[in-house]
Protein backbone atom coordinates (compact mmCIF):
# COMPACT_ATOMS: atom_id res chain seq x y z
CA UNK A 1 -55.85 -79.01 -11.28
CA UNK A 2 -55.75 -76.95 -14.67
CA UNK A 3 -55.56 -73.52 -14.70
CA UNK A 4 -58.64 -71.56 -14.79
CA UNK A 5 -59.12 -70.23 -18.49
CA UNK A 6 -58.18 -66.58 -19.16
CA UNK A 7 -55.44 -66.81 -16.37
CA UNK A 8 -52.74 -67.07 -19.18
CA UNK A 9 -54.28 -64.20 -21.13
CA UNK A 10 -55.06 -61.93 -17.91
CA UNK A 11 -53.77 -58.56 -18.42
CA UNK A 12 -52.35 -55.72 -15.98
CA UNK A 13 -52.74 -52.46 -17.17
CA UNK A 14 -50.59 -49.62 -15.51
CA UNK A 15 -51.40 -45.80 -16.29
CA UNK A 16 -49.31 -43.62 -16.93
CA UNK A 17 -48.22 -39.70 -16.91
CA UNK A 18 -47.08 -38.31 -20.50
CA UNK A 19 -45.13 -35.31 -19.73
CA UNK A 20 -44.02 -32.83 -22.50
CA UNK A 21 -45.97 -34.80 -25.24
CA UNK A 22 -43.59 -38.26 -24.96
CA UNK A 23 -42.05 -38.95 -21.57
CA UNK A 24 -44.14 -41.90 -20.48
CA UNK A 25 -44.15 -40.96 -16.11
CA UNK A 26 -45.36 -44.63 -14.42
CA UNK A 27 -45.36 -45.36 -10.28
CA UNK A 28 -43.26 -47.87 -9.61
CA UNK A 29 -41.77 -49.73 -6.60
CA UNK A 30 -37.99 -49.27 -6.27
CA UNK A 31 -36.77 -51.59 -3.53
CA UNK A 32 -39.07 -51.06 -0.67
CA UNK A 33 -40.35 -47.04 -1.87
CA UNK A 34 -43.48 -47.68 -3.12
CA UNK A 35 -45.56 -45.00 -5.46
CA UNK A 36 -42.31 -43.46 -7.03
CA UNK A 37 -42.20 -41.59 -10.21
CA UNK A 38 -40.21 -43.38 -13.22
CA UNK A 39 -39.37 -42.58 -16.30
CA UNK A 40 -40.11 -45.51 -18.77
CA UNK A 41 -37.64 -45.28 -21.40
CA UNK A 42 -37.06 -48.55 -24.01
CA UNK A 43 -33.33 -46.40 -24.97
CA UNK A 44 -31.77 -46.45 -21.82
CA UNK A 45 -29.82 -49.39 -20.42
CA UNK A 46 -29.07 -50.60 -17.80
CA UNK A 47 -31.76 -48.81 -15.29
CA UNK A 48 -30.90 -45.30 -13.45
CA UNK A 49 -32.08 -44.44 -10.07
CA UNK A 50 -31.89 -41.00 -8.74
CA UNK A 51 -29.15 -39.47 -5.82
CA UNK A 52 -31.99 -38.80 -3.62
CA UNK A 53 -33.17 -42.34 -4.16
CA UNK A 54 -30.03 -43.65 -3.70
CA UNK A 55 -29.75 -41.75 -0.60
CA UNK A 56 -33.30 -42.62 0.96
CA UNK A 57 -32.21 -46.23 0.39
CA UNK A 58 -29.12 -45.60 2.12
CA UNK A 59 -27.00 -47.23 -0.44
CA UNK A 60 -23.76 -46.54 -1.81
CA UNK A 61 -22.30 -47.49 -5.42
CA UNK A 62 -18.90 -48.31 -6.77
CA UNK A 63 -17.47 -46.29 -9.24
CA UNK A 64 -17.10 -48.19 -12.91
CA UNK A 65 -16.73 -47.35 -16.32
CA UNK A 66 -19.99 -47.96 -18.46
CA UNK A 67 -20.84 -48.06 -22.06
CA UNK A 68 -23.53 -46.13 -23.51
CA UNK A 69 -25.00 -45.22 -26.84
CA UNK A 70 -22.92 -42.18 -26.44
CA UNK A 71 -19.84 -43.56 -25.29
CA UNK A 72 -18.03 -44.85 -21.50
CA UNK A 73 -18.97 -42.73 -18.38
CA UNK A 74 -18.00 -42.96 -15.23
CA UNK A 75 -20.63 -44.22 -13.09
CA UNK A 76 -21.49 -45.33 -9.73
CA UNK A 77 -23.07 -48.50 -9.94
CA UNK A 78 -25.36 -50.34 -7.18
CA UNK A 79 -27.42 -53.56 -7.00
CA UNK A 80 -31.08 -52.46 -5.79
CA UNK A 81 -33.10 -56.03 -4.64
CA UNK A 82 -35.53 -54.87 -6.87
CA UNK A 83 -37.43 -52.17 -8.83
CA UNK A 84 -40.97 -53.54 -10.14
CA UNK A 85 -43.68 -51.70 -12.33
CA UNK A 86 -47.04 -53.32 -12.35
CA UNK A 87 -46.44 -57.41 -12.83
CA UNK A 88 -42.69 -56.27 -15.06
CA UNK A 89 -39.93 -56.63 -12.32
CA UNK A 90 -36.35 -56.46 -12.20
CA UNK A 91 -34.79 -58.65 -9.33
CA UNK A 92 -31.23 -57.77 -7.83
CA UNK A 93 -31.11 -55.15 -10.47
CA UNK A 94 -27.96 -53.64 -11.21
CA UNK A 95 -28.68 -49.90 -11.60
CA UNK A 96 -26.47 -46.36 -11.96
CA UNK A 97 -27.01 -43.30 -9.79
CA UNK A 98 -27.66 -40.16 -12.07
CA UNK A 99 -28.25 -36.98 -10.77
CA UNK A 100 -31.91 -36.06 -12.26
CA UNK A 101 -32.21 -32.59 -10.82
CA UNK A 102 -32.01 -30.93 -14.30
CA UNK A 103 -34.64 -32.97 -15.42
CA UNK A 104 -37.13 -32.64 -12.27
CA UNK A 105 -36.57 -29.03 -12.38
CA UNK A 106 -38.05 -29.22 -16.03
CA UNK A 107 -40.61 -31.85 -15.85
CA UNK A 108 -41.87 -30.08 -12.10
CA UNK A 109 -41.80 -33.68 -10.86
CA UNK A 110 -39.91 -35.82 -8.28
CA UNK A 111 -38.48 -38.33 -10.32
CA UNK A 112 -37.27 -41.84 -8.53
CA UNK A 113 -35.25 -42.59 -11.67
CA UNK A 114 -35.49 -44.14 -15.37
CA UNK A 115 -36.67 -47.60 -15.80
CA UNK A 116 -34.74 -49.15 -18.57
CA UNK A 117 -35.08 -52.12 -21.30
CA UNK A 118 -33.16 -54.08 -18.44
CA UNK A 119 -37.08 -54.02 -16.71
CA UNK A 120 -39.00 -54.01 -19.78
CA UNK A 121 -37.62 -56.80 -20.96
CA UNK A 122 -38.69 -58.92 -18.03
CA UNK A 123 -41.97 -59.24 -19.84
CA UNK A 124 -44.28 -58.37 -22.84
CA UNK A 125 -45.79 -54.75 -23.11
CA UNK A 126 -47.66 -52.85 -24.94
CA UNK A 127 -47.70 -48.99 -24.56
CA UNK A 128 -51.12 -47.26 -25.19
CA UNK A 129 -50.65 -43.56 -26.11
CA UNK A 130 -54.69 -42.94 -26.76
CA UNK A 131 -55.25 -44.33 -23.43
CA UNK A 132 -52.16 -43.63 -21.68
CA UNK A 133 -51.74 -46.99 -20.18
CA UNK A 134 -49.11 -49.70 -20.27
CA UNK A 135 -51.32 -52.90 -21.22
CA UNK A 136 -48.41 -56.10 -19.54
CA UNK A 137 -48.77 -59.33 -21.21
CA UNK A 138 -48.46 -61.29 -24.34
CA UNK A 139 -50.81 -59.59 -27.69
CA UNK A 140 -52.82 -61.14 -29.89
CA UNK A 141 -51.18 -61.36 -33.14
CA UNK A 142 -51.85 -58.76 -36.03
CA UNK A 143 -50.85 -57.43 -39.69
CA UNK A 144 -49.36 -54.28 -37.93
CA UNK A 145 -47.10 -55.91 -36.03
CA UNK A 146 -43.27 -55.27 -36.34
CA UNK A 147 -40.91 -57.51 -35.19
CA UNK A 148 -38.03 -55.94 -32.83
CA UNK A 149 -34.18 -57.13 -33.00
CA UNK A 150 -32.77 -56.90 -29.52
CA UNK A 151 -29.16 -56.01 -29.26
CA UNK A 152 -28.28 -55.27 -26.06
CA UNK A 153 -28.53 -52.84 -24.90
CA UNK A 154 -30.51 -51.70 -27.72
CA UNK A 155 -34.30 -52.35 -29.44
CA UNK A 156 -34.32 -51.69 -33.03
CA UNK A 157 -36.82 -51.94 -35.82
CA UNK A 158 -35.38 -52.83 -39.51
CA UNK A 159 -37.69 -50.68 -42.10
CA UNK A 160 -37.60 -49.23 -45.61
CA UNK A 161 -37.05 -45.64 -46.58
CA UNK A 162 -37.18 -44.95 -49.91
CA UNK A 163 -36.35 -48.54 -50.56
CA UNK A 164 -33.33 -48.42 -48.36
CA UNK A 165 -32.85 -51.12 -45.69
CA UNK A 166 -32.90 -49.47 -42.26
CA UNK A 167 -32.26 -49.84 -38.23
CA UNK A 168 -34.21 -47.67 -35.86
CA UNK A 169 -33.35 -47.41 -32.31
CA UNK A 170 -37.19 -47.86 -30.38
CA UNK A 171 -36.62 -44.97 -27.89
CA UNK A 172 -39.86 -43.95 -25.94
CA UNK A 173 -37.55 -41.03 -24.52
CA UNK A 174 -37.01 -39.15 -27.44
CA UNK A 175 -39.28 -36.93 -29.27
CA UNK A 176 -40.49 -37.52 -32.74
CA UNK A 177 -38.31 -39.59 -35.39
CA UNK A 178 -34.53 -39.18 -35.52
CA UNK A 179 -32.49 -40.34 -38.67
CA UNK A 180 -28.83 -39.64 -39.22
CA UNK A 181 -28.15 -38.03 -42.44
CA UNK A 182 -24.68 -40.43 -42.97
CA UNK A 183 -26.42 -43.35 -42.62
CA UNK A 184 -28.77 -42.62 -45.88
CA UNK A 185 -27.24 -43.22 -48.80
């Protein structure tokens, strides 16, 4: 038969945490730990589970050499069957172990790990700061949309400043707007 209407336009919403006025906190599922805390973080790439995940899941890494916006690290690297927030899931997900320890300390939080771009790219999303929900599915279209340029690992924006052509790294994980100085002219 057809499919009923509203199924393609049926929305999951998933709520989440904001913790020191931009780190977006969600429950996800990573492999078969349900209800753990996740960072949701559109700069990071690929994914990052923490070593007490890692060790609750019993799994161990190999070590590799990894590119990141700010430079190679040394890494260990394992492939989780999957981590999955709301209807966005990552399958065989190939994820690094990071020690998060500093950051829990901090936040006063438990923190499973960071979910990356690698997830969030698995489907359309929308995040909702007023109502501090992640709204998953496609959007109606509107005049304040922006279009994003993926580049792995990376989501940019191109925009004007003072009539110069820009790229801005989309990063939910970083607090207000960032601009280098010596890429202005």
């Amino acid at each position: 038969g057809s499919p009923s209407p509203g199924l393609a336009t049926a929305k999951t919403e998933v709520p989440f945490e904001l913790y020191n006025d931009n780190l977006i906190i969600v429950r996800a599922t990573i492999a078969a730990i349900k209800n753990v805390n996740m960072i949701l973080d559109t700069g990071t790439s690929p994914s990052a589970i923490s070593k007490e995940m890692a060790d609750r899941l019993k799994v161990r890494g190999k070590t590799e050499t990894l590119q990141t916006l700010y430079g190679p690290i040394q890494a260990q690297s394992i492939i989780l069957p999957h981590i999955q927030i709301g209807t966005l899931r990552g399958d065989s997900i190939r994820v690094i172990v990071q020690d998060l320890s500093f950051m829990e300390r901090s936040l006063g939080i438990s923190l499973g790990g960071i979910a990356g771009l690698d997830i969030l790219s698995t489907g359309s999303f929308t995040i909702d700061y007023r109502r501090r929900k992640i709204v998953l599915g496609a959007i109606a279209a509107s005049a304040k949309q922006i279009r994003f340029d993926t580049q792995v690992p990376l989501l940019t924006v191109t925009v004007k400043i003072e009539g110069q052509q820009v790229r801005l790294l989309v990063d939910s994980g970083t607090w207000g707007l960032l601009v280098y100085h010596n890429r202005l002219r």
